[in-house]
Each structure stands twice: as structure tokens, then as C-alpha cells.
Protein backbone atom coordinates (compact mmCIF):
# COMPACT_ATOMS: atom_id res chain seq x y z
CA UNK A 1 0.00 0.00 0.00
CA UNK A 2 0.93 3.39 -0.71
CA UNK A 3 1.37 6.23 1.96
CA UNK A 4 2.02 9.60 1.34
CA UNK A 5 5.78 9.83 1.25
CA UNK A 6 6.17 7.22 -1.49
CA UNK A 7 3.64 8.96 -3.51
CA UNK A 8 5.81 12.28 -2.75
CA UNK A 9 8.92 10.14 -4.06
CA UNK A 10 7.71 8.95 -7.11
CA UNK A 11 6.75 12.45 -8.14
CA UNK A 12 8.77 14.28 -10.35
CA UNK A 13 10.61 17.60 -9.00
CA UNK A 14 9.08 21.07 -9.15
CA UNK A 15 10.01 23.02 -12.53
CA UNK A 16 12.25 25.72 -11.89
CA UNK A 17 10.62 29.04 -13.06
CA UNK A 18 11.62 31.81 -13.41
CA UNK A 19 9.50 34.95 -11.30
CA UNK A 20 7.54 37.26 -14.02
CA UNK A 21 8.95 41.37 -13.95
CA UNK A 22 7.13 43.21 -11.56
CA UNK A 23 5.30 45.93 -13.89
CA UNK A 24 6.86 49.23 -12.84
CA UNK A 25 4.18 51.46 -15.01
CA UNK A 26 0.37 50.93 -14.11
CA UNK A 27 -2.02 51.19 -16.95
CA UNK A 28 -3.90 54.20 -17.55
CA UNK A 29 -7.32 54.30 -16.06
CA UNK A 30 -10.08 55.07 -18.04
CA UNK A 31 -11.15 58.78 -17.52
CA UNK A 32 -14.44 60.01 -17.82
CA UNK A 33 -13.23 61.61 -20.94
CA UNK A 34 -12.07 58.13 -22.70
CA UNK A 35 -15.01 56.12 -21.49
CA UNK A 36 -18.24 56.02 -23.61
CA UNK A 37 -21.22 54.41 -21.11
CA UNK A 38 -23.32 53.61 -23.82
CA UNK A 39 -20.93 51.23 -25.18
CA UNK A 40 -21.77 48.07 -23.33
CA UNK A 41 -25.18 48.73 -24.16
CA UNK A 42 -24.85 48.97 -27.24
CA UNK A 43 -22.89 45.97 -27.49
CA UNK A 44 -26.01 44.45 -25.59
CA UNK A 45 -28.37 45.35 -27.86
CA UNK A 46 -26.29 44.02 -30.86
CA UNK A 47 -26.24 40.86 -28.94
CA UNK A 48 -29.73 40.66 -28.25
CA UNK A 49 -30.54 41.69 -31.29
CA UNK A 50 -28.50 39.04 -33.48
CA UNK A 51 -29.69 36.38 -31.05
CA UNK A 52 -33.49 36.96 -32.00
CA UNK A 53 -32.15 37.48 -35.76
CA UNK A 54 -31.33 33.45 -34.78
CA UNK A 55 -34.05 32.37 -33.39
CA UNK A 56 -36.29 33.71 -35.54
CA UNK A 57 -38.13 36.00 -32.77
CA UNK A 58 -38.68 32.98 -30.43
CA UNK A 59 -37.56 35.05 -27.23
CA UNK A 60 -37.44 31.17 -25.52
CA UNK A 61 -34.98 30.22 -27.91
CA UNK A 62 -33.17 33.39 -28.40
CA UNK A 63 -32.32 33.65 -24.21
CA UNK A 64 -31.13 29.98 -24.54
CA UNK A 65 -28.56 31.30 -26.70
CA UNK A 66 -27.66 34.14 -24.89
CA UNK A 67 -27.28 31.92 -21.89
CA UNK A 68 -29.66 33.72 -19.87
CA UNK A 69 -33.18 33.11 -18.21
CA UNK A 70 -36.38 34.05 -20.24
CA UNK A 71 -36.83 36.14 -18.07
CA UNK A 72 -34.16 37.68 -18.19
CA UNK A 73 -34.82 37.94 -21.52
CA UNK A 74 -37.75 40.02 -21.52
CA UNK A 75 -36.08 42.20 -18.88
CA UNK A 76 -33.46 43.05 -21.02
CA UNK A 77 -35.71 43.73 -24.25
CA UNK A 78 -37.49 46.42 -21.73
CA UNK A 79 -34.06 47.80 -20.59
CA UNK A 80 -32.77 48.17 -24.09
CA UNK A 81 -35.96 49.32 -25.51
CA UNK A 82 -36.19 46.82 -28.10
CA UNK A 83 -39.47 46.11 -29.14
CA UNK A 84 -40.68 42.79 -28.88
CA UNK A 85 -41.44 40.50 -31.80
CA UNK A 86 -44.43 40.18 -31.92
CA UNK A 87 -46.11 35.58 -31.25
CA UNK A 88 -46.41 34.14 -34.52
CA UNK A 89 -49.83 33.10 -35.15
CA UNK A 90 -50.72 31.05 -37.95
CA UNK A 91 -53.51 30.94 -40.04
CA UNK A 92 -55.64 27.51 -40.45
């Protein structure tokens, strides 16, 4: 039977690596100036947008894609202001 000191034997030894440079410069931070707040919605929207392009208008279907709830779904076609495709209904 093994015990812990044979397994810690049989392994090989630690690579040797070499520390990473300590960064002497930070990055910039965004300013107000630099940083456009309607950008991530607008990215959101696109998203949202292409996703129901997908599915068609199935909102169901569309949120599975996006990874979120339906709910979710419908909360952010609200936020966004995206109108809402309208349930097919078909015609017998």
C-alpha cells in the first residue's frame, strides 16, 4: 500500500521558473473623458438583437442562446428598448 511519502517520491521535482517582472508602469485608467457608457449597451443590444435574428423571434430560444433566463430575456428587451417580436400566429 501506498502512503504519502512514497507517492511524494515517485513524483517528479518542481520546474524551476523563473519569477515574471514586476510591472513598474500601471495602466492608464479610463477617464471620464475616454469612457463612452453607452458602449456596453450597445454591445447588448447588438447581442440581443442578433440572437433573436437566430431564433427567428422565439424570445425562448433566443435567451437559450444568450445563456440567460427568459426572463431575463424580456427584462433586457425592456431595458434596451427593443421592441418585442411580436407571437407568430398562424392561419388555419
Amino acid at each position: 500500500m501506498l502512503n504519502e511519502r512514497d507517492v511524494l517520491a515517485a513524483m517528479p521535482p518542481p520546474i524551476d521558473t523563473p519569477t515574471p517582472p514586476v510591472l513598474t508602469e500601471s495602466a492608464p485608467a479610463a477617464s471620464a473623458s475616454t469612457w463612452d457608457p453607452a458602449f456596453l449597451t450597445n454591445a447588448q443590444r447588438a447581442q440581443v438583437e442578433h440572437a433573436l435574428r437566430e431564433s427567428h423571434g422565439n424570445k425562448a430560444a433566443a435567451a437559450r442562446l444568450l445563456g440567460i433566463s427568459r426572463r431575463s430575456m424580456y427584462r433586457w428587451l425592456d431595458r434596451l428598448d427593443l421592441p418585442q417580436p411580436a407571437a407568430r400566429t398562424e392561419e388555419r
